[in-house]
PDB file of N, CA and C in Angstrom:
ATOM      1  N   UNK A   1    -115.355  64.346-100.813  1.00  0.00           N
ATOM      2  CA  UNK A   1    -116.412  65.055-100.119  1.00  0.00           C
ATOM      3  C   UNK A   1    -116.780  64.352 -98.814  1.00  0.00           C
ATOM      4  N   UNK A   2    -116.918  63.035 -98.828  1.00  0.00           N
ATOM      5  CA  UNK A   2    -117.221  62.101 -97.780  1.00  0.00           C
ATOM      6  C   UNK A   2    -116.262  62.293 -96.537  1.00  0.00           C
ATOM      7  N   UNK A   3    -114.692  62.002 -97.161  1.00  0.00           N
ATOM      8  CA  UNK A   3    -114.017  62.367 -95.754  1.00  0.00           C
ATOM      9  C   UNK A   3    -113.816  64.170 -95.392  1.00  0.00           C
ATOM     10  N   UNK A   4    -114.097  64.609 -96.317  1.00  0.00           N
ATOM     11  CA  UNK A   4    -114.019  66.216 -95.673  1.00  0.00           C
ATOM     12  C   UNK A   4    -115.582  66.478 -94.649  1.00  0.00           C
ATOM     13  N   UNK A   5    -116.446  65.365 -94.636  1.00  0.00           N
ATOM     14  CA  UNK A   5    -117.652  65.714 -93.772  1.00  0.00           C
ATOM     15  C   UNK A   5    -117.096  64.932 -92.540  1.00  0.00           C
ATOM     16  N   UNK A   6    -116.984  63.748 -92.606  1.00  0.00           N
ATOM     17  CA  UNK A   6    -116.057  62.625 -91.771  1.00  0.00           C
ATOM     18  C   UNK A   6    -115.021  63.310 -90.707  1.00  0.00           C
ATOM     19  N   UNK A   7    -114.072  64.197 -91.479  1.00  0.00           N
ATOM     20  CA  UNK A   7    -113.517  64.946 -90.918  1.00  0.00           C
ATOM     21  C   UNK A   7    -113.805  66.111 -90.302  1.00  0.00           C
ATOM     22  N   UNK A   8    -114.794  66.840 -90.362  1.00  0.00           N
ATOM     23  CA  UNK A   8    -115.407  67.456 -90.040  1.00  0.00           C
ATOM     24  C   UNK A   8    -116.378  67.403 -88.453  1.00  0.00           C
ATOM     25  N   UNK A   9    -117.100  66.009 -88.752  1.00  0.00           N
ATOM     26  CA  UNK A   9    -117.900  65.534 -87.191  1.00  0.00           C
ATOM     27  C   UNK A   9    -116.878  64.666 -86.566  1.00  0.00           C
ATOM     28  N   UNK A  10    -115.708  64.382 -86.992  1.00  0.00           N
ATOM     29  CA  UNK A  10    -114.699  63.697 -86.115  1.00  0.00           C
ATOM     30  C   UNK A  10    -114.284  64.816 -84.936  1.00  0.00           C
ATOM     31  N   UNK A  11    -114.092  66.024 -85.711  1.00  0.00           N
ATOM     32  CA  UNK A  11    -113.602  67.531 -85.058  1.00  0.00           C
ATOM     33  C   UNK A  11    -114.343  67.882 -83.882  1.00  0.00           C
ATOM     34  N   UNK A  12    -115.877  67.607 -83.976  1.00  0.00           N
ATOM     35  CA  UNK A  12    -117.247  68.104 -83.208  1.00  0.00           C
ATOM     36  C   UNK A  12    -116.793  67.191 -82.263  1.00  0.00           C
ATOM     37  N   UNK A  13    -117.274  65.929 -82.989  1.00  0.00           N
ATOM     38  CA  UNK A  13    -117.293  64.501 -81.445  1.00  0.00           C
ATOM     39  C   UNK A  13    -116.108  65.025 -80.899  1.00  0.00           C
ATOM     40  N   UNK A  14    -114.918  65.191 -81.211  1.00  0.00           N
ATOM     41  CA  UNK A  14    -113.612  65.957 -80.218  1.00  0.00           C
ATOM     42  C   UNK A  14    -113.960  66.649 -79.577  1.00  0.00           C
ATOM     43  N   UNK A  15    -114.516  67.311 -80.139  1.00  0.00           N
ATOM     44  CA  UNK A  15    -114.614  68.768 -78.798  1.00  0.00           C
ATOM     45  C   UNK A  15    -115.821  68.743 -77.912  1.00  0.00           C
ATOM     46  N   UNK A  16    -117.058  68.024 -78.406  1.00  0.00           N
ATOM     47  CA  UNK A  16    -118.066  67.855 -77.265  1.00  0.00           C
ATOM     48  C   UNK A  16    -117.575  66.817 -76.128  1.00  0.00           C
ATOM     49  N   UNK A  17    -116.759  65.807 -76.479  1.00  0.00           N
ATOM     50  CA  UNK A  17    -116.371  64.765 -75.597  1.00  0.00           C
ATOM     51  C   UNK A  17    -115.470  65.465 -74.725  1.00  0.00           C
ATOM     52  N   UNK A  18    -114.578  66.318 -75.446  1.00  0.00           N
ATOM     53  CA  UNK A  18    -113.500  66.404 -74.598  1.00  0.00           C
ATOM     54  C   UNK A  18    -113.825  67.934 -73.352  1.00  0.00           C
ATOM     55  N   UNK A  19    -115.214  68.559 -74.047  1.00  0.00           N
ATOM     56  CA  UNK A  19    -115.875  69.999 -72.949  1.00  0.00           C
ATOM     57  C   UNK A  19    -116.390  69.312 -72.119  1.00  0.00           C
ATOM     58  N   UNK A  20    -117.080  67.706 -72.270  1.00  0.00           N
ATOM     59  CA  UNK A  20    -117.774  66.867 -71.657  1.00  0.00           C
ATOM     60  C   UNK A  20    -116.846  66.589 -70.448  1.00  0.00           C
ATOM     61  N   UNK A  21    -115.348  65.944 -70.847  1.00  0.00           N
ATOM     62  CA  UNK A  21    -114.592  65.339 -70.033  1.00  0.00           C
ATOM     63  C   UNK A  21    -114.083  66.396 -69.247  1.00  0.00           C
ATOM     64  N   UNK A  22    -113.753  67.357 -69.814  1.00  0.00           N
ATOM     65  CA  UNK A  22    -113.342  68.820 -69.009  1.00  0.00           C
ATOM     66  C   UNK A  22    -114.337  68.668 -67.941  1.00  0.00           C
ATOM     67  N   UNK A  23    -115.804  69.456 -67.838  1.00  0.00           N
ATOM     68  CA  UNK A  23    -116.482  69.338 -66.929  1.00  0.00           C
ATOM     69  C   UNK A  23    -116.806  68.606 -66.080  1.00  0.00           C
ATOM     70  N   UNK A  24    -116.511  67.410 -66.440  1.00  0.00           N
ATOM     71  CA  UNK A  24    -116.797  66.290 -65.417  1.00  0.00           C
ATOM     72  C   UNK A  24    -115.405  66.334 -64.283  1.00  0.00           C
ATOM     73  N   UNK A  25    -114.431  66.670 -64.937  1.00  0.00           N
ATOM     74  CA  UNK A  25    -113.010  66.767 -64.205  1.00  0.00           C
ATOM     75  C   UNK A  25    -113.291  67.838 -63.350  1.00  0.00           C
ATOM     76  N   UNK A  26    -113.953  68.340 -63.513  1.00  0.00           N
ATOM     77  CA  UNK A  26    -113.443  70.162 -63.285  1.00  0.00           C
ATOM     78  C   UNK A  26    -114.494  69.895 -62.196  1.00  0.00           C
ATOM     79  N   UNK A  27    -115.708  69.469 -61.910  1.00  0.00           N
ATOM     80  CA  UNK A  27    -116.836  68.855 -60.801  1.00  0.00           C
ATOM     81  C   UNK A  27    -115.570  68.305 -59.708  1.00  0.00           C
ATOM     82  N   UNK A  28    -115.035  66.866 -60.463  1.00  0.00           N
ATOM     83  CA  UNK A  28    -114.905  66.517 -59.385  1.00  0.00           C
ATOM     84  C   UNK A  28    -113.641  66.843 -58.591  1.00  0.00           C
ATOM     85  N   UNK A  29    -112.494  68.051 -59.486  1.00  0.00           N
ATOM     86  CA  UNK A  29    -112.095  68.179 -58.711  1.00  0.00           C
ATOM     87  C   UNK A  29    -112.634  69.545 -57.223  1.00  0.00           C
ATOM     88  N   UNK A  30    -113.606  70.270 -58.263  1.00  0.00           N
ATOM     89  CA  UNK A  30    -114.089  71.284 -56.783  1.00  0.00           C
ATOM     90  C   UNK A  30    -114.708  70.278 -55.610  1.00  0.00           C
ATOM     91  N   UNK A  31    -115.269  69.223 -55.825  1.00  0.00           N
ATOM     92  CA  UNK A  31    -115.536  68.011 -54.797  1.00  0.00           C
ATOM     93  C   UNK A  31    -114.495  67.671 -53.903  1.00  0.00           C
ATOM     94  N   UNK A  32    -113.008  67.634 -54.686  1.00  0.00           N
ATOM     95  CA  UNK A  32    -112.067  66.788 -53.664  1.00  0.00           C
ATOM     96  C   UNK A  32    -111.555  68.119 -53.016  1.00  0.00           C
ATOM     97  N   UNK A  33    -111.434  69.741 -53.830  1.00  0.00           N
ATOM     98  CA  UNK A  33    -110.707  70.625 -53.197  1.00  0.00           C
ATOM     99  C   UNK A  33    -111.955  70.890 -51.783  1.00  0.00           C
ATOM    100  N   UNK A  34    -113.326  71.109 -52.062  1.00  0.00           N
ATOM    101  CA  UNK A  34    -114.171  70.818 -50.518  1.00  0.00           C
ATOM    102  C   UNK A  34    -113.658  70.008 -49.609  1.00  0.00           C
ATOM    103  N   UNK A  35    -114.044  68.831 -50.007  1.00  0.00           N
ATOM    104  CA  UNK A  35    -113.286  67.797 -48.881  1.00  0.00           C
ATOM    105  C   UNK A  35    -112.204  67.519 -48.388  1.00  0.00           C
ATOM    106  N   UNK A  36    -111.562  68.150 -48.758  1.00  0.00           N
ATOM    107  CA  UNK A  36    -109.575  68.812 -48.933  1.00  0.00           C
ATOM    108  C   UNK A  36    -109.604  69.781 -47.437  1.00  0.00           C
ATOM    109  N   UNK A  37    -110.558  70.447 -48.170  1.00  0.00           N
ATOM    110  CA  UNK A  37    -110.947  72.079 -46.524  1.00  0.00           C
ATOM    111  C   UNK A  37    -111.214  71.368 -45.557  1.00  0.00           C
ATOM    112  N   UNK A  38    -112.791  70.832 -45.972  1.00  0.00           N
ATOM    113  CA  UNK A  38    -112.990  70.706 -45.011  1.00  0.00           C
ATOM    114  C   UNK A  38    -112.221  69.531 -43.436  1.00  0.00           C
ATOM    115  N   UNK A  39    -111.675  68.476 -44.674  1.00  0.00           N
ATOM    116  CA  UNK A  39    -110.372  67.908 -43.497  1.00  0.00           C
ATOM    117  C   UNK A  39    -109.549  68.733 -42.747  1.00  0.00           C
ATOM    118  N   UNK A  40    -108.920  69.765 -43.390  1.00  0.00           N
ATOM    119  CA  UNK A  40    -107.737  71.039 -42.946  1.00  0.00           C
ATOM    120  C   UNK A  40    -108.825  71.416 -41.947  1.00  0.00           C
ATOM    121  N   UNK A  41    -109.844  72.153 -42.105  1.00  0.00           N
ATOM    122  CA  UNK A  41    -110.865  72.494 -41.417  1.00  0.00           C
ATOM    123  C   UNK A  41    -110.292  71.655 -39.764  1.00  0.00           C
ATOM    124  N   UNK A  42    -111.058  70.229 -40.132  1.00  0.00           N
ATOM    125  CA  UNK A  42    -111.299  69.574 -38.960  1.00  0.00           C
ATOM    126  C   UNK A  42    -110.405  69.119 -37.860  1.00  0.00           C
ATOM    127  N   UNK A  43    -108.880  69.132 -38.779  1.00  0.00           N
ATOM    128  CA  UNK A  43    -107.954  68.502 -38.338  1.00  0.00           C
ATOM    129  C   UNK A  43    -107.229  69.888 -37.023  1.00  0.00           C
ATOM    130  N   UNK A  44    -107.104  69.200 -36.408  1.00  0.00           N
ATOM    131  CA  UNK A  44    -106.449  70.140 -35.483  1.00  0.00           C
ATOM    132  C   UNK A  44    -104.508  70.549 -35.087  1.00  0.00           C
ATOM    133  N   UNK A  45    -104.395  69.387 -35.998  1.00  0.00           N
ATOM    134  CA  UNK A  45    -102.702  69.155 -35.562  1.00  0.00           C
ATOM    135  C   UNK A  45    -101.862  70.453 -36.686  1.00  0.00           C
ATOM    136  N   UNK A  46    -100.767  70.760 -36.119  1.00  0.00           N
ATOM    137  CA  UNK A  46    -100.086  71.471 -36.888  1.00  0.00           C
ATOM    138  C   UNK A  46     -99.279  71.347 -38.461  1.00  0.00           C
ATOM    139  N   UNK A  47     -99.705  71.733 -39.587  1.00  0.00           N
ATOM    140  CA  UNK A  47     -98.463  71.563 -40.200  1.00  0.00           C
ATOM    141  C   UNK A  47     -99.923  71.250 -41.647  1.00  0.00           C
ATOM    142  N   UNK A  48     -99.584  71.223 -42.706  1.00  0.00           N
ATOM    143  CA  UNK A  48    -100.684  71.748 -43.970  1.00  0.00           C
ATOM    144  C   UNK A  48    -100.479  70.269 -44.538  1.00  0.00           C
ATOM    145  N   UNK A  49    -101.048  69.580 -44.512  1.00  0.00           N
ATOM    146  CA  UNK A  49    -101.167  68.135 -45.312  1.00  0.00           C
ATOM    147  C   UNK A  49    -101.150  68.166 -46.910  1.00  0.00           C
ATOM    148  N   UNK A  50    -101.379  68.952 -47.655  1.00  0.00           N
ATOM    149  CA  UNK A  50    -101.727  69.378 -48.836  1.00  0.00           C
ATOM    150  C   UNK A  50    -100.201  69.539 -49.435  1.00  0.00           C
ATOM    151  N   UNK A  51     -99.159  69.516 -48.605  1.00  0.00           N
ATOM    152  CA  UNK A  51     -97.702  70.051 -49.156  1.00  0.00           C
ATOM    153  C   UNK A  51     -96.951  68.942 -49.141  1.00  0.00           C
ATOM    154  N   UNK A  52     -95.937  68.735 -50.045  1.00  0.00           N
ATOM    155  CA  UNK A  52     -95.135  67.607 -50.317  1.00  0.00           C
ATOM    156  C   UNK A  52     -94.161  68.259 -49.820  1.00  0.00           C
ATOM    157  N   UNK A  53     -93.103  67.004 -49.361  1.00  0.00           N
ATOM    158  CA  UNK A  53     -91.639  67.298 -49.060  1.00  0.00           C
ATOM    159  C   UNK A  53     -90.961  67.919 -49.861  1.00  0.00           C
ATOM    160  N   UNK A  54     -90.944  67.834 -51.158  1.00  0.00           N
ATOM    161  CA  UNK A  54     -90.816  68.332 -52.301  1.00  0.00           C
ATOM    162  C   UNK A  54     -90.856  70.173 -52.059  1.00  0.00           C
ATOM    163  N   UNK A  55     -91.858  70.618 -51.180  1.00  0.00           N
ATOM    164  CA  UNK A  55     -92.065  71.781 -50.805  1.00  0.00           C
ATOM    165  C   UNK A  55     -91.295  72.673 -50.337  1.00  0.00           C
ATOM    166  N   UNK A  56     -90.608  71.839 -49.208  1.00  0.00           N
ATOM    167  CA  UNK A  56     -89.914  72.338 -47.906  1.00  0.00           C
ATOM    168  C   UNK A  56     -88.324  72.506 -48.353  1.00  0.00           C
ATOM    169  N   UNK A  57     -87.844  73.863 -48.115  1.00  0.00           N
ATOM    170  CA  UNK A  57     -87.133  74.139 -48.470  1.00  0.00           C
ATOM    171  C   UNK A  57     -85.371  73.751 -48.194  1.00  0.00           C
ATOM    172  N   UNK A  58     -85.654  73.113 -47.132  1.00  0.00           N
ATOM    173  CA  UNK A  58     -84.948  72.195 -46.600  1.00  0.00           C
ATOM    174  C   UNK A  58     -84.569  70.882 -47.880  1.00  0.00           C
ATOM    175  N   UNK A  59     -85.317  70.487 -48.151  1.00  0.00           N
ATOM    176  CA  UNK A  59     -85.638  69.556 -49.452  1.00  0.00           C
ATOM    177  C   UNK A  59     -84.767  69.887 -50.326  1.00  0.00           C
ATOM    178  N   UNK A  60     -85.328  71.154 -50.741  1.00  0.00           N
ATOM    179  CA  UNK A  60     -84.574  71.635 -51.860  1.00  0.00           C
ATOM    180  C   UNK A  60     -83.206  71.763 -52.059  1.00  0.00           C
ATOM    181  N   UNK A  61     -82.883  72.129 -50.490  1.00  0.00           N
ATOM    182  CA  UNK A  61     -81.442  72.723 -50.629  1.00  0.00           C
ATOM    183  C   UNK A  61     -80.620  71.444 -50.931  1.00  0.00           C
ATOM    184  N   UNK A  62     -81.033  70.507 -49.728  1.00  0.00           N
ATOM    185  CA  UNK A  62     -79.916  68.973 -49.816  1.00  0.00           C
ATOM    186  C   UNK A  62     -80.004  68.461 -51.253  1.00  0.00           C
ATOM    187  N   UNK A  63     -81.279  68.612 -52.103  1.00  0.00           N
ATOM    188  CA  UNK A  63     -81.493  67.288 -52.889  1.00  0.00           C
ATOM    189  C   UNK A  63     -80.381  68.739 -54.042  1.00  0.00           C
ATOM    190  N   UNK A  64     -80.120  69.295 -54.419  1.00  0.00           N
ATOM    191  CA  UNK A  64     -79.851  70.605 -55.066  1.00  0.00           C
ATOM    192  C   UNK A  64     -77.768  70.145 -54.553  1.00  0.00           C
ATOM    193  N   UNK A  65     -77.687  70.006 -53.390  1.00  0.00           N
ATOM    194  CA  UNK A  65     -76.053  70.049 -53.003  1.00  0.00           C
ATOM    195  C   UNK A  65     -75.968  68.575 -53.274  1.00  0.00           C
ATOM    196  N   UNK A  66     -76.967  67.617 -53.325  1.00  0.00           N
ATOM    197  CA  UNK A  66     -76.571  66.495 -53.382  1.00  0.00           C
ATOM    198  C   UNK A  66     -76.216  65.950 -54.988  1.00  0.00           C
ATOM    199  N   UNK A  67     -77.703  66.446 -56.008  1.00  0.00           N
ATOM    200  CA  UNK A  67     -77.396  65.639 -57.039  1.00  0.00           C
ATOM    201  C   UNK A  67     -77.354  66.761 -58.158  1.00  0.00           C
ATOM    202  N   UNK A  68     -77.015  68.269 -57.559  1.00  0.00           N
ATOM    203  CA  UNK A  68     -77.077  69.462 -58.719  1.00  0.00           C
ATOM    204  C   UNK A  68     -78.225  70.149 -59.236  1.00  0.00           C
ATOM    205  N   UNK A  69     -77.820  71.276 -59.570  1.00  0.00           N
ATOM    206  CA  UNK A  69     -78.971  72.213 -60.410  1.00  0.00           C
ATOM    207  C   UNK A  69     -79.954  71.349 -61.668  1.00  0.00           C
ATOM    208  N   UNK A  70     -79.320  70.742 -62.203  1.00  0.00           N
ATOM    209  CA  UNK A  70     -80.020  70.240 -63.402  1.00  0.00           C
ATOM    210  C   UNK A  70     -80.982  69.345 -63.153  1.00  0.00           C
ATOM    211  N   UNK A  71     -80.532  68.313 -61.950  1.00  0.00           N
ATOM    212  CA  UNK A  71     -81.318  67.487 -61.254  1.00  0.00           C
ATOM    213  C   UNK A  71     -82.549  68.250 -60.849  1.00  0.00           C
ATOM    214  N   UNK A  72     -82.541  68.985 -60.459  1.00  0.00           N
ATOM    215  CA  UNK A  72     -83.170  69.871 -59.683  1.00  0.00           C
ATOM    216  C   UNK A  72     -84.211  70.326 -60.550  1.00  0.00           C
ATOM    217  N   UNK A  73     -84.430  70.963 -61.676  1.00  0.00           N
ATOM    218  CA  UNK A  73     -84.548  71.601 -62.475  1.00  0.00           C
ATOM    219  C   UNK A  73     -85.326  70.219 -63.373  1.00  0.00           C
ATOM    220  N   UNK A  74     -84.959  69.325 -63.996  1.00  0.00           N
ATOM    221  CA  UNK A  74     -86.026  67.952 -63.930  1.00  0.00           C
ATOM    222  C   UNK A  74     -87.070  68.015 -62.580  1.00  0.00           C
ATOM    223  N   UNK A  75     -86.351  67.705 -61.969  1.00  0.00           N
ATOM    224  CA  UNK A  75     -87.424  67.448 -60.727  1.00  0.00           C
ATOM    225  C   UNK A  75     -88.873  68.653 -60.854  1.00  0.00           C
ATOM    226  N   UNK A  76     -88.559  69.491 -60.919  1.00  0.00           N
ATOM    227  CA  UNK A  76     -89.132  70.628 -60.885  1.00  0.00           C
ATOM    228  C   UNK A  76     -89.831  70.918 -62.208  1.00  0.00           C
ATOM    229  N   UNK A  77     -89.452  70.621 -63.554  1.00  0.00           N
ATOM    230  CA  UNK A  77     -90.444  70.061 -64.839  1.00  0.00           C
ATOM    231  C   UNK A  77     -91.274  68.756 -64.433  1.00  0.00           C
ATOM    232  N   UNK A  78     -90.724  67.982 -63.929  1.00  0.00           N
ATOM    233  CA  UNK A  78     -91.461  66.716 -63.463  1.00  0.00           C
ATOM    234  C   UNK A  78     -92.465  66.646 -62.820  1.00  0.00           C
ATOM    235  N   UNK A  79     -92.572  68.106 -61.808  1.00  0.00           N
ATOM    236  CA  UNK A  79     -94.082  68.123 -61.114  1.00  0.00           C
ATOM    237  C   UNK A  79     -94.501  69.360 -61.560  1.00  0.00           C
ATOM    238  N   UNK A  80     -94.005  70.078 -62.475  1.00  0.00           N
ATOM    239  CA  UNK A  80     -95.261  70.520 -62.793  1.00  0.00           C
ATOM    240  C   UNK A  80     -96.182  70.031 -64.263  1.00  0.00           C
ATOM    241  N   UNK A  81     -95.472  69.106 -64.360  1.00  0.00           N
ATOM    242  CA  UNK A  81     -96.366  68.324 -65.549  1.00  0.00           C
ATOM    243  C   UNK A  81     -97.073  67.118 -64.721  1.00  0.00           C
ATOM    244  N   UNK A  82     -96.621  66.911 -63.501  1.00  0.00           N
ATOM    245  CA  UNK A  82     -97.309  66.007 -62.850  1.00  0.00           C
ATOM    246  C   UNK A  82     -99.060  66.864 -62.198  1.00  0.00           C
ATOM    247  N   UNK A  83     -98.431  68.251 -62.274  1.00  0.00           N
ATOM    248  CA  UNK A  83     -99.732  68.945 -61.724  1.00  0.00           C
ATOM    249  C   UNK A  83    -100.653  69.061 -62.559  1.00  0.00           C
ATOM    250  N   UNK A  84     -99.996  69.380 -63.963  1.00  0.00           N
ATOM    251  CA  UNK A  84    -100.708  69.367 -64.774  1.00  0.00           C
ATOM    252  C   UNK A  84    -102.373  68.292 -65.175  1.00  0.00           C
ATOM    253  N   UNK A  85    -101.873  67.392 -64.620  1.00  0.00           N
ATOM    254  CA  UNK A  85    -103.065  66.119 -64.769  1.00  0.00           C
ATOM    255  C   UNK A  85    -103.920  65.655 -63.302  1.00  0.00           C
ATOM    256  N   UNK A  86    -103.966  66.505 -62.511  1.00  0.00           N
ATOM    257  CA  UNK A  86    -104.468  66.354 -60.619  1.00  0.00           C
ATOM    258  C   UNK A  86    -105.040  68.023 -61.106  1.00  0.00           C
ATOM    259  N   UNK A  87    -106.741  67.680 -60.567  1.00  0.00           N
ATOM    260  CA  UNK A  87    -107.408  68.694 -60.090  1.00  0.00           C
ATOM    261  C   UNK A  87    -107.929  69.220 -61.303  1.00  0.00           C
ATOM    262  N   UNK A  88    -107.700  70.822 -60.991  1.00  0.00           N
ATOM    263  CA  UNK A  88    -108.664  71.990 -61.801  1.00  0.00           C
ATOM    264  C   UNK A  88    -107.733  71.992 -63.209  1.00  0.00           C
ATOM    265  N   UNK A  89    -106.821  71.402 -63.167  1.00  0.00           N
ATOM    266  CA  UNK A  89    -105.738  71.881 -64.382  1.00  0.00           C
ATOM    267  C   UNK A  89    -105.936  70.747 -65.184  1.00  0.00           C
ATOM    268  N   UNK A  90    -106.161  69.610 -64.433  1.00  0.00           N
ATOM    269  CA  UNK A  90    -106.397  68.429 -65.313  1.00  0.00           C
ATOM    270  C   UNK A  90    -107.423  68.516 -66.219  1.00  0.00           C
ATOM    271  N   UNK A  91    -108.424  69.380 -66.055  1.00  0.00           N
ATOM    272  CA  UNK A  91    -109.750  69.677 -66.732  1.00  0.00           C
ATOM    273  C   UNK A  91    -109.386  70.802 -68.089  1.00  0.00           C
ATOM    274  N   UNK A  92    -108.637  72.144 -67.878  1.00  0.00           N
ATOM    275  CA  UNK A  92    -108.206  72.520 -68.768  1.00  0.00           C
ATOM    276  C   UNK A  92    -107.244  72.119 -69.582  1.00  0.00           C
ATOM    277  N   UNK A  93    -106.497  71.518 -69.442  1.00  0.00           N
ATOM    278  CA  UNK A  93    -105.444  70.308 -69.586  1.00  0.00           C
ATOM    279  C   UNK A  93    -106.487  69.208 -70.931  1.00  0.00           C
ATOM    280  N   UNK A  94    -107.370  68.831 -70.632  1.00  0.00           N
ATOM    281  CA  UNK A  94    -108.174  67.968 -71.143  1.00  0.00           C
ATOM    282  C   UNK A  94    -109.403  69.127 -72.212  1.00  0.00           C
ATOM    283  N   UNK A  95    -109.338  70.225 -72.214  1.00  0.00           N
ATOM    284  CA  UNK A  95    -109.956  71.217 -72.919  1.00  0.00           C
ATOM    285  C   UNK A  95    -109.151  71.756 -73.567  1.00  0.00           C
ATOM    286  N   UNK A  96    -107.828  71.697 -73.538  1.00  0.00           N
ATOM    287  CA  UNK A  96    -106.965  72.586 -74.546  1.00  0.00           C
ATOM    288  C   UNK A  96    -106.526  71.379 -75.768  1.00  0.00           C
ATOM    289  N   UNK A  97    -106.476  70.175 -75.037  1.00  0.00           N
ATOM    290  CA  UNK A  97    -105.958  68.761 -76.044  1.00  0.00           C
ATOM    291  C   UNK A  97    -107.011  68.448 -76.844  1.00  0.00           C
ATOM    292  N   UNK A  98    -108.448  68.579 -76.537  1.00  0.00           N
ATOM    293  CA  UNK A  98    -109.576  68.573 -77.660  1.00  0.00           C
ATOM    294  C   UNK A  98    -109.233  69.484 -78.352  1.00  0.00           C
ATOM    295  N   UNK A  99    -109.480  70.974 -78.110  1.00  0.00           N
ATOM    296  CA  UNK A  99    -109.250  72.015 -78.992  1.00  0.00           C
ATOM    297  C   UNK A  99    -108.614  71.813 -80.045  1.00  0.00           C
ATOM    298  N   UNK A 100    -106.967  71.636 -79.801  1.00  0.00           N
ATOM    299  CA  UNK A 100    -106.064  71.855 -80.622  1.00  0.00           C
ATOM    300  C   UNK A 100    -106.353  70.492 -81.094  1.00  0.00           C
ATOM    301  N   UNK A 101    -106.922  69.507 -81.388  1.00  0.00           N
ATOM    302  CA  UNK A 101    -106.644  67.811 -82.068  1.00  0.00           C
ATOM    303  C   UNK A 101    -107.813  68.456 -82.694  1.00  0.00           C
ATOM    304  N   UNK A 102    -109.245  69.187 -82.397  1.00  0.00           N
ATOM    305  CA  UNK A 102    -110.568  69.187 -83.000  1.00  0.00           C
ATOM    306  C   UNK A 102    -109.748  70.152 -84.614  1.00  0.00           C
ATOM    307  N   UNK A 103    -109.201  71.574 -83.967  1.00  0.00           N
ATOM    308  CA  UNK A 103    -108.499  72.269 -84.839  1.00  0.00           C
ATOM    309  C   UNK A 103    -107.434  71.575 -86.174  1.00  0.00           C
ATOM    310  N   UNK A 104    -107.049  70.246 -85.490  1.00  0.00           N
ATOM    311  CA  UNK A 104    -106.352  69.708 -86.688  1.00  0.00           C
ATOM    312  C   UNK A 104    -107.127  68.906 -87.355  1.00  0.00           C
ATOM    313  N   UNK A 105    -108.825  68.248 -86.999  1.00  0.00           N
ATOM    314  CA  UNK A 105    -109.250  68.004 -87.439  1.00  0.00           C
ATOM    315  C   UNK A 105    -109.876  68.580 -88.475  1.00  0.00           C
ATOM    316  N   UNK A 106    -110.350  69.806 -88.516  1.00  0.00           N
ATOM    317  CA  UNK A 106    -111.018  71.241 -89.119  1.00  0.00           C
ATOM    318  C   UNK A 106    -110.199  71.653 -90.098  1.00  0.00           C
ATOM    319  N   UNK A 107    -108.879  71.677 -89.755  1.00  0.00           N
ATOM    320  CA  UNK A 107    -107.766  72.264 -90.797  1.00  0.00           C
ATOM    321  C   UNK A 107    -107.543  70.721 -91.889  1.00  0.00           C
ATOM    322  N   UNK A 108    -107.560  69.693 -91.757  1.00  0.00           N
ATOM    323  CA  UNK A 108    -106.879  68.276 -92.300  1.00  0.00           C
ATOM    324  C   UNK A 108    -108.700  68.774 -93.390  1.00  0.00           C
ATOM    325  N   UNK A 109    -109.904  68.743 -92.881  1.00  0.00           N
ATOM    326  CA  UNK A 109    -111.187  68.817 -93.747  1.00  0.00           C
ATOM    327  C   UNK A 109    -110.842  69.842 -94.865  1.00  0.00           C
ATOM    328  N   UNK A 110    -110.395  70.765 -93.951  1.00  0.00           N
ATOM    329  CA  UNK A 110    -110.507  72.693 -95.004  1.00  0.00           C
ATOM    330  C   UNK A 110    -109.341  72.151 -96.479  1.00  0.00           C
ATOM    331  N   UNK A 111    -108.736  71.125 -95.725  1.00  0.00           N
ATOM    332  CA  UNK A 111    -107.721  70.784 -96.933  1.00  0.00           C
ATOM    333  C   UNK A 111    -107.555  69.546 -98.145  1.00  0.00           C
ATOM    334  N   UNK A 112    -109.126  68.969 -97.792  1.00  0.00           N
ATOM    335  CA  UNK A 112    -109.336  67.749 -98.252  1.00  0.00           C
ATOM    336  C   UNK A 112    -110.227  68.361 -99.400  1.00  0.00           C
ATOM    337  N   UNK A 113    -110.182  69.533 -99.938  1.00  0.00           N
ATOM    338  CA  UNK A 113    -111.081  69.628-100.940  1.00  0.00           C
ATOM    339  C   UNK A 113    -110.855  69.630-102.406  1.00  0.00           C
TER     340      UNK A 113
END
C-alpha cells in the first residue's frame, strides 16, 4: 500500500516539476526569440544570422557528393534532435518526458496492488 502511494506522488512531483521546467523554458525561450528580432531588427547588414551553414544549399550539395546520402541523412537526424533541446521545443520536449515517466509512474502504482 505504502509504495503504491509512494508511487503515486513520485508521478505528481514528475509532472509538476517537469510543467514547472516546461514553463520556465518556454519564458525564456520567447525572451531570446525577442532579442533574436530585435537584433535582426537593428542590424542592417545583409544575410539572416539565425541560419547555419548547414542551411545553405550549397552545403548540402558538396557535403552530400562528398561523404553520401547516408551521411547526409545522420547529419540531418543529428539536428533535428539537436533542435529538439534549443528554444520553444526544448520546453515541450521537457513536458512530454514528464508525462510519459509520470504515466509510468501511475501505471507501475495501478499495478502494485
Amino acid at each position: 500500500m505504502t509504495s503504491r502511494r509512494t508511487l503515486q506522488k513520485i508521478g505528481i512531483l514528475i509532472l509538476v516539476i517537469g510543467f514547472m521546467g516546461a514553463g520556465a523554458a518556454y519564458r525564456v525561450a520567447q525572451r531570446e526569440e525577442v532579442a533574436a528580432q530585435m537584433k535582426m531588427l537593428s542590424e542592417e547588414a545583409g544575410g539572416d544570422p539565425t541560419l547555419s551553414p548547414g542551411d545553405s544549399k550549397i552545403y548540402n550539395r558538396d557535403s552530400e557528393l562528398n561523404m553520401g546520402k547516408g551521411v547526409m541523412v545522420i547529419d540531418r537526424f543529428l539536428h533535428w534532435i539537436g533542435q529538439l533541446f534549443q528554444g520553444k521545443s526544448l520546453a515541450f520536449t521537457i513536458a512530454t518526458i514528464s508525462v510519459i515517466t509520470a504515466f509510468g509512474c501511475f501505471a507501475m502504482a495501478d499495478r502494485s496492488r
